[in-house]
N, C-alpha and C. Protein backbone atom coordinates (compact mmCIF):
# COMPACT_ATOMS: atom_id res chain seq x y z
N UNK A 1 50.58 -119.71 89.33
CA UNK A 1 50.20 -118.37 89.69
C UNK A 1 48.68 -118.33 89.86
N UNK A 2 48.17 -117.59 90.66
CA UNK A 2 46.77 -117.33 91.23
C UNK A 2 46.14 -117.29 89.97
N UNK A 3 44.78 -117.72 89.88
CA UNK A 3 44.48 -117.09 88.62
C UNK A 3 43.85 -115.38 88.35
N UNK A 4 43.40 -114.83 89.75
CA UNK A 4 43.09 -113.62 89.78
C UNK A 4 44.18 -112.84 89.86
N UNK A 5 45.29 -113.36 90.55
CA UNK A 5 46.36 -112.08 90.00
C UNK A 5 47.30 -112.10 88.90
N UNK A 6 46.69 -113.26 87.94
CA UNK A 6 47.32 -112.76 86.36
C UNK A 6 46.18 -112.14 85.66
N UNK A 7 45.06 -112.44 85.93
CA UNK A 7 43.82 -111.52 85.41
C UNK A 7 44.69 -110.28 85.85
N UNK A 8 44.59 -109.86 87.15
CA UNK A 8 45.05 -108.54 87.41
C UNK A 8 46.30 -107.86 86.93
N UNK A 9 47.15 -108.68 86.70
CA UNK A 9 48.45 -108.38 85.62
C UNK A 9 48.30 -108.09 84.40
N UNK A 10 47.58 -108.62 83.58
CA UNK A 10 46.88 -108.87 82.54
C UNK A 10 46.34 -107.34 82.03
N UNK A 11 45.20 -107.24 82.94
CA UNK A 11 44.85 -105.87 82.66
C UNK A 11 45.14 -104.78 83.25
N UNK A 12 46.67 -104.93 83.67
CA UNK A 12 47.59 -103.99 84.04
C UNK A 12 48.05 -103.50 82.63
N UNK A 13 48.28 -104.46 82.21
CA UNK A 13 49.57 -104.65 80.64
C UNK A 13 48.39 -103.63 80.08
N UNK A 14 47.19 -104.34 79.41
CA UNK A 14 46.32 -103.26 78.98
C UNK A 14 46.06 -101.68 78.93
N UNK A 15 46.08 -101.64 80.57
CA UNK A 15 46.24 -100.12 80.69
C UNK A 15 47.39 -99.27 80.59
N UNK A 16 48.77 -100.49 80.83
CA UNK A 16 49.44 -99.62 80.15
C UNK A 16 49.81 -99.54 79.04
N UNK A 17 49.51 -100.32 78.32
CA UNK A 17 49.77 -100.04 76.41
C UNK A 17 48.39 -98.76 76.18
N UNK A 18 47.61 -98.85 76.89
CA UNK A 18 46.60 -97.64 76.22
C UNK A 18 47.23 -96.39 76.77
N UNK A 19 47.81 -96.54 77.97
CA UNK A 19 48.06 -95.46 78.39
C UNK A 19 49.19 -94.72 77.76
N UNK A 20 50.50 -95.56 77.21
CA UNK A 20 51.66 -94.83 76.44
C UNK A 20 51.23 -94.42 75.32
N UNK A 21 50.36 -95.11 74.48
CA UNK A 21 50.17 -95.08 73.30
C UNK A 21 49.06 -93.21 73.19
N UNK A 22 48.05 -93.35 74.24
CA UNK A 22 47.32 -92.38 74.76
C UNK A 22 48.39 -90.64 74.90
N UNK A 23 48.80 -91.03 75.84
CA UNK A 23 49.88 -89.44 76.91
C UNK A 23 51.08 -89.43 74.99
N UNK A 24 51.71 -90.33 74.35
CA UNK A 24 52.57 -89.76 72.66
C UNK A 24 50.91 -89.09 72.10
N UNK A 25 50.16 -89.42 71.93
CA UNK A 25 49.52 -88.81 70.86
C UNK A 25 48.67 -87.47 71.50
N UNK A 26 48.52 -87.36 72.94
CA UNK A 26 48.18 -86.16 73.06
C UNK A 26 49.12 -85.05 73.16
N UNK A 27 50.98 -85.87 73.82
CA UNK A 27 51.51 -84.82 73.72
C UNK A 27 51.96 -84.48 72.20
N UNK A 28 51.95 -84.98 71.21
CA UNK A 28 51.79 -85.00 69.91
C UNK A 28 51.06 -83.94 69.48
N UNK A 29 49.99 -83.92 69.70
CA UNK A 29 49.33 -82.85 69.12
C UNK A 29 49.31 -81.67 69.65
N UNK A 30 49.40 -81.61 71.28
CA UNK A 30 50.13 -79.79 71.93
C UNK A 30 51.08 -79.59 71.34
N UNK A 31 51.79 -80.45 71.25
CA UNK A 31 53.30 -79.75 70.66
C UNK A 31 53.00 -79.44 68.98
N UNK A 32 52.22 -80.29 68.23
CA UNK A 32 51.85 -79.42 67.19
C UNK A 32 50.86 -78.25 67.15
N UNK A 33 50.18 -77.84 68.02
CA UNK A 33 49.72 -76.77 68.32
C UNK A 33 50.27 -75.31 69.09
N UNK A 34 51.17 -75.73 69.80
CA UNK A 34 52.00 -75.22 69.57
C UNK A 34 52.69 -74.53 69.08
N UNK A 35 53.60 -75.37 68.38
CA UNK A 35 54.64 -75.07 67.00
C UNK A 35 53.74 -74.96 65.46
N UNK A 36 52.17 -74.57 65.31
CA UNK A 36 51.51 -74.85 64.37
C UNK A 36 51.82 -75.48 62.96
N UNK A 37 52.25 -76.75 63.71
CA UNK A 37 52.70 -77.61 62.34
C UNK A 37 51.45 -78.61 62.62
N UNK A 38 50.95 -79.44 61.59
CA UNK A 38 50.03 -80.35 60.73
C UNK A 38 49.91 -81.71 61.62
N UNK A 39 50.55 -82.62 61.28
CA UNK A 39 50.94 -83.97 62.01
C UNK A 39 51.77 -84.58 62.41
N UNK A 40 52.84 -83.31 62.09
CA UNK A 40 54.31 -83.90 62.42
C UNK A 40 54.30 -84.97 63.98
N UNK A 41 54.29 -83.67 64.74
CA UNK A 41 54.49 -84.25 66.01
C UNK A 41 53.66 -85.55 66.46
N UNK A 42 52.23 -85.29 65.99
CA UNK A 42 51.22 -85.99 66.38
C UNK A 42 51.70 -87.52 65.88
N UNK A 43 52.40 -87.97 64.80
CA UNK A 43 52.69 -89.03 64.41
C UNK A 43 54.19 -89.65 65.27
N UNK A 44 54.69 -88.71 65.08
CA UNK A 44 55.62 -88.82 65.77
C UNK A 44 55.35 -89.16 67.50
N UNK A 45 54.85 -88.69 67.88
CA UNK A 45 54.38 -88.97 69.17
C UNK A 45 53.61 -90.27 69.50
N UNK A 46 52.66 -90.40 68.41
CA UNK A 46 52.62 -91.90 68.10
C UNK A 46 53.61 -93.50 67.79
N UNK A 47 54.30 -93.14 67.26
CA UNK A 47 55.73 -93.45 67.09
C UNK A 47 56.04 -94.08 68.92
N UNK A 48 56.24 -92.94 69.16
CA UNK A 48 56.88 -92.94 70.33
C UNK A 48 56.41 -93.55 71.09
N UNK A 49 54.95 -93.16 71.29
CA UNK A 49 54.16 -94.26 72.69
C UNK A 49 53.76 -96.15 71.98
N UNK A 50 53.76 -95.92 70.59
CA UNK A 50 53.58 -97.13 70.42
C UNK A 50 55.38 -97.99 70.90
N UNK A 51 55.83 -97.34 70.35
CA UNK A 51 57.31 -98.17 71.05
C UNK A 51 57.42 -98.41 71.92
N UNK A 52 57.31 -97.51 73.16
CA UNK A 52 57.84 -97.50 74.66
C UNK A 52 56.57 -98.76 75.14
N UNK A 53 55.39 -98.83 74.61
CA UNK A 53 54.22 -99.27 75.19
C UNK A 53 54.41 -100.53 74.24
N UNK A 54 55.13 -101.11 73.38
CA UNK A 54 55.44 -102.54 73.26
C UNK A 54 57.26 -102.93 73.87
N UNK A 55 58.41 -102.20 74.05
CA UNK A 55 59.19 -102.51 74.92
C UNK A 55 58.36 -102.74 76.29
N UNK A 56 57.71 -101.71 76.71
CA UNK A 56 57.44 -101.81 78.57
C UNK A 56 56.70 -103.57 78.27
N UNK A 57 56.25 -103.94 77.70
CA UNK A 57 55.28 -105.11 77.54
C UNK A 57 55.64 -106.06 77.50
N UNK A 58 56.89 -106.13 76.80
CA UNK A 58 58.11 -107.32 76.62
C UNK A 58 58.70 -107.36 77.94
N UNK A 59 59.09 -106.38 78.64
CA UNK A 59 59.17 -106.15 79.89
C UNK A 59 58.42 -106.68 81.07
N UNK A 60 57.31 -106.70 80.89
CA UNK A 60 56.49 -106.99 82.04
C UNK A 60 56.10 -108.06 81.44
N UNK A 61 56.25 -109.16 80.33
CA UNK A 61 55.38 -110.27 80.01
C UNK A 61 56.76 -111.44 80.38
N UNK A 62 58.27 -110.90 80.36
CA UNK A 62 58.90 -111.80 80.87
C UNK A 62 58.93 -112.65 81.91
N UNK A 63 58.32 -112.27 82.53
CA UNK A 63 58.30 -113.06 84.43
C UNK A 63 57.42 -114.23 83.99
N UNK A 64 56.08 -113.49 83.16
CA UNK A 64 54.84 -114.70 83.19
C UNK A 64 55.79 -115.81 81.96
N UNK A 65 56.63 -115.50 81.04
CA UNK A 65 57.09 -116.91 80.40
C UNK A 65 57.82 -117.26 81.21
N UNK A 66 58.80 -116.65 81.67
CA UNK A 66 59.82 -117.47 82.18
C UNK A 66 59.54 -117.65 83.91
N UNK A 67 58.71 -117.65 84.51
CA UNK A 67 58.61 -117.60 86.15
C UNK A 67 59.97 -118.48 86.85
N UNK A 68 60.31 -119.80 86.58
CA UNK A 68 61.31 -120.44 87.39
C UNK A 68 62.52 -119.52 86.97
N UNK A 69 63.21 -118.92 85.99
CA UNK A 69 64.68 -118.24 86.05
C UNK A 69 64.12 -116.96 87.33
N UNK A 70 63.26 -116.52 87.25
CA UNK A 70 62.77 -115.11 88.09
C UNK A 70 62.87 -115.27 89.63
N UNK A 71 61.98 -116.01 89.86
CA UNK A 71 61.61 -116.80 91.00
C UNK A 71 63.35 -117.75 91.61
N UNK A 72 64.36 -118.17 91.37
CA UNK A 72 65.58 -118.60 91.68
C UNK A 72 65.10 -119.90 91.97
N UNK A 73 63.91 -120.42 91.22
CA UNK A 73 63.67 -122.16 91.53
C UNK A 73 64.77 -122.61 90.91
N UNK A 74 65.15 -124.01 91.87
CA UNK A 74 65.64 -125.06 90.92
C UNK A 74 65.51 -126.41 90.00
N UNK A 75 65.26 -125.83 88.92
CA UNK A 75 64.97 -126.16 88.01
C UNK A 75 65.80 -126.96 87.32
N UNK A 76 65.97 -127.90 86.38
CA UNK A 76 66.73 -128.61 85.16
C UNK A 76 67.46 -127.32 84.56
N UNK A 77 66.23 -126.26 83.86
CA UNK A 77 66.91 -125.39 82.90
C UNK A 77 67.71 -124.25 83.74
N UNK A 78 67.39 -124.14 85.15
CA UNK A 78 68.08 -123.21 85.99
C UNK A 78 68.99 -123.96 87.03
N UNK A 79 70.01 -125.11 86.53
CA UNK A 79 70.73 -125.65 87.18
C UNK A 79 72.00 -124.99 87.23
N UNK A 80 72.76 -125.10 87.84
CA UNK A 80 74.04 -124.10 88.24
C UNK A 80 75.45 -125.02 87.57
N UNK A 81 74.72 -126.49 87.30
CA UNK A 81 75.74 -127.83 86.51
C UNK A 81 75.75 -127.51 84.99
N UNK A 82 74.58 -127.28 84.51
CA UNK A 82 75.14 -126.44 83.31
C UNK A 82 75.94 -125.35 82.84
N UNK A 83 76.30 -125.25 81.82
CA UNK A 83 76.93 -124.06 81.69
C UNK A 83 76.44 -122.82 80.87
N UNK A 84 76.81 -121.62 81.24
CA UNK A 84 75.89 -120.53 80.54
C UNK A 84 75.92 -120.93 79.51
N UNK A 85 74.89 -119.80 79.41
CA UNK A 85 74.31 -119.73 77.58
C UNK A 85 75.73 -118.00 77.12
N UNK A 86 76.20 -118.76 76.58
CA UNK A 86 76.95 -117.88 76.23
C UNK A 86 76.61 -117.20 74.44
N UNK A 87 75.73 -117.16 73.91
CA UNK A 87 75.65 -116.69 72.62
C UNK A 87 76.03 -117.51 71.68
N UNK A 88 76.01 -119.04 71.72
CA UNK A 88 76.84 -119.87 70.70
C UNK A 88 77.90 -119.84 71.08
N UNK A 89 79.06 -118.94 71.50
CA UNK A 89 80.71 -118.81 71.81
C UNK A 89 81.60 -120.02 72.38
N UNK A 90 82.51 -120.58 71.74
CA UNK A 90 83.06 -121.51 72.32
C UNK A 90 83.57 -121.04 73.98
């Protein structure tokens, strides 16, 4: 991969972990202003963007480990002679 467009991926990921983590804790705190409650929401809203903003991340960091399953190279580990990965299951 280029090396400027994983830089540019890179600090994609960045902006968006600041950004989920950012939009839970402000809507966090309208909604406790709002509803004039303390920190409920505000933590809670934290909660929230920190989650979504480490799923989306796991999300978008899969391609860069695994590029040959993504990409349909053929590969050893993406050979069609093996047989799935079935979970351990006979």
């Amino acid at each position: 991969m280029n090396r400027r467009l994983l830089a540019l991926r890179l600090i994609g990921l960045g902006w968006y972990v600041a950004s989920c983590i950012v939009i839970g804790v402000v809507g966090g705190v309208l909604i406790d202003q709002w509803l004039d409650t303390k920190l409920l929401f505000t933590l809670v809203g934290l909660a929230f963007g920190t989650t979504s903003a480490f799923y989306g991340l796991i999300k978008m960091i899969q391609p860069l480990i695994k590029p040959d399953s993504i990409n349909g190279n053929n590969s050893p580990e993406s050979s069609s002679s093996q047989p799935d990965d079935n979970g351990g299951n006979p």
